[in-house]
C-alpha atoms as a PDB file:
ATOM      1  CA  UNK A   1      -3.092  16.969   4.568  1.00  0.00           C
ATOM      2  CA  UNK A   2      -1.956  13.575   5.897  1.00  0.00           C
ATOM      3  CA  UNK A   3      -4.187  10.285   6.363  1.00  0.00           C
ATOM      4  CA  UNK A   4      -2.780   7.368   8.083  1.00  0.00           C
ATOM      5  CA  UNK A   5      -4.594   4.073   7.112  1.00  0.00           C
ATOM      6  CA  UNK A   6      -3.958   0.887   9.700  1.00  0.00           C
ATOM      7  CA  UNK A   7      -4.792  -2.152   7.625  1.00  0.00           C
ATOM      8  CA  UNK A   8      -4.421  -5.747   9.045  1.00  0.00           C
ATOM      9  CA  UNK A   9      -2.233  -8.447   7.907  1.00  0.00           C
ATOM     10  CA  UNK A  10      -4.859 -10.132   6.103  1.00  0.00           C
ATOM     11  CA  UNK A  11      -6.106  -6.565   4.211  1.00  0.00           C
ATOM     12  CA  UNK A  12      -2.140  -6.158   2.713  1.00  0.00           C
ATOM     13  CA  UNK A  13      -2.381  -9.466   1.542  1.00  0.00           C
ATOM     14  CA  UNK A  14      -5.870  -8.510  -0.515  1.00  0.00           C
ATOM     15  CA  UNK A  15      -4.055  -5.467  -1.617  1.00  0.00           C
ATOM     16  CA  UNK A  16      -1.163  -7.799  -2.950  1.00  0.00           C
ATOM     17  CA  UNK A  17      -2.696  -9.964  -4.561  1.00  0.00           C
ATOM     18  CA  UNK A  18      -4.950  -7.809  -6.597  1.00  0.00           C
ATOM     19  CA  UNK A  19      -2.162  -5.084  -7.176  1.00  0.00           C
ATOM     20  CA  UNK A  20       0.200  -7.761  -8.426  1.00  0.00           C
ATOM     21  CA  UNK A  21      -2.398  -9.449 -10.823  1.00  0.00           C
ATOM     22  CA  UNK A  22      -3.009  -6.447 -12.025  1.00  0.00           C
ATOM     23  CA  UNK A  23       0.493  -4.552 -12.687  1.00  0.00           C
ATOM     24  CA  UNK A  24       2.007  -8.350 -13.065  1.00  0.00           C
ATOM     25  CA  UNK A  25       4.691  -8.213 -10.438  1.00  0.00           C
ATOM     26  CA  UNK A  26       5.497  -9.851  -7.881  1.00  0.00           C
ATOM     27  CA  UNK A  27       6.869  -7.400  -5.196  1.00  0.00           C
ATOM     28  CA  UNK A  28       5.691  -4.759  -2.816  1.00  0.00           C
ATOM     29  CA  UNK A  29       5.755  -2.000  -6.038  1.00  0.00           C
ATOM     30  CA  UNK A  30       2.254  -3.735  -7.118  1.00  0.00           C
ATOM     31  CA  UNK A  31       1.006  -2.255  -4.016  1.00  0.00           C
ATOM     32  CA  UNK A  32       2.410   0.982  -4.893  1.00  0.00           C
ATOM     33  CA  UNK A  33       1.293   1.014  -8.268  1.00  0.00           C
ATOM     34  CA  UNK A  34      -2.860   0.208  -6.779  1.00  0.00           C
ATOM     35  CA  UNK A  35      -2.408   3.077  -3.889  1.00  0.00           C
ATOM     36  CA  UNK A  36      -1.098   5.635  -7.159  1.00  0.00           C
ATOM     37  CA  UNK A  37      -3.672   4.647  -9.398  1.00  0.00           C
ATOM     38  CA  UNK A  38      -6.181   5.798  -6.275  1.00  0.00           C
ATOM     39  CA  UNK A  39      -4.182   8.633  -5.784  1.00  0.00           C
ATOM     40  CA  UNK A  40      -4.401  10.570  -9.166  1.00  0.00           C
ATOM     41  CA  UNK A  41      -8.029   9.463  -9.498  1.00  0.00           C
ATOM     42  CA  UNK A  42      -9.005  10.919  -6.613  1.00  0.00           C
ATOM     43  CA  UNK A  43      -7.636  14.026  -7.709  1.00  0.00           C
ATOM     44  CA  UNK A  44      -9.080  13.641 -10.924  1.00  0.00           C
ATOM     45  CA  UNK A  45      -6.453  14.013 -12.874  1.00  0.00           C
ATOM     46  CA  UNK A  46      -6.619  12.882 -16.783  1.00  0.00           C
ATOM     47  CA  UNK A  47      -6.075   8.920 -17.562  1.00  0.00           C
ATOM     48  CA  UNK A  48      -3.173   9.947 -19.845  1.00  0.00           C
ATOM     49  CA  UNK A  49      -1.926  12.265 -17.414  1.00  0.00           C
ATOM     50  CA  UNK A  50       1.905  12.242 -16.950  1.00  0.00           C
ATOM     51  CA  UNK A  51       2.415  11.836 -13.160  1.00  0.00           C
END
């Protein structure tokens, strides 16, 4: 299955801003860190799961 999500400028920057506070970085790889996290929960996978 593939899902395409169109978010505006403005909802990237959001994204940023909380990813990075959160995984304290600076760069894009917050980002990818937030959209992970999302990932394995929605598939429910254990907290301490190796992924």
């Amino acid at each position: 299955m593939e899902r395409f999500f169109h978010l505006s400028l403005s909802s990237i920057s959001k994204l940023k801003a909380k990813a990075n506070a959160e995984a304290e970085c600076q760069k894009i790889s917050g980002l990818s860190v937030l959209v992970w996290r999302c990932i394995t929960r929605a598939r429910r996978l254990p907290q301490d799961a190796e992924t």
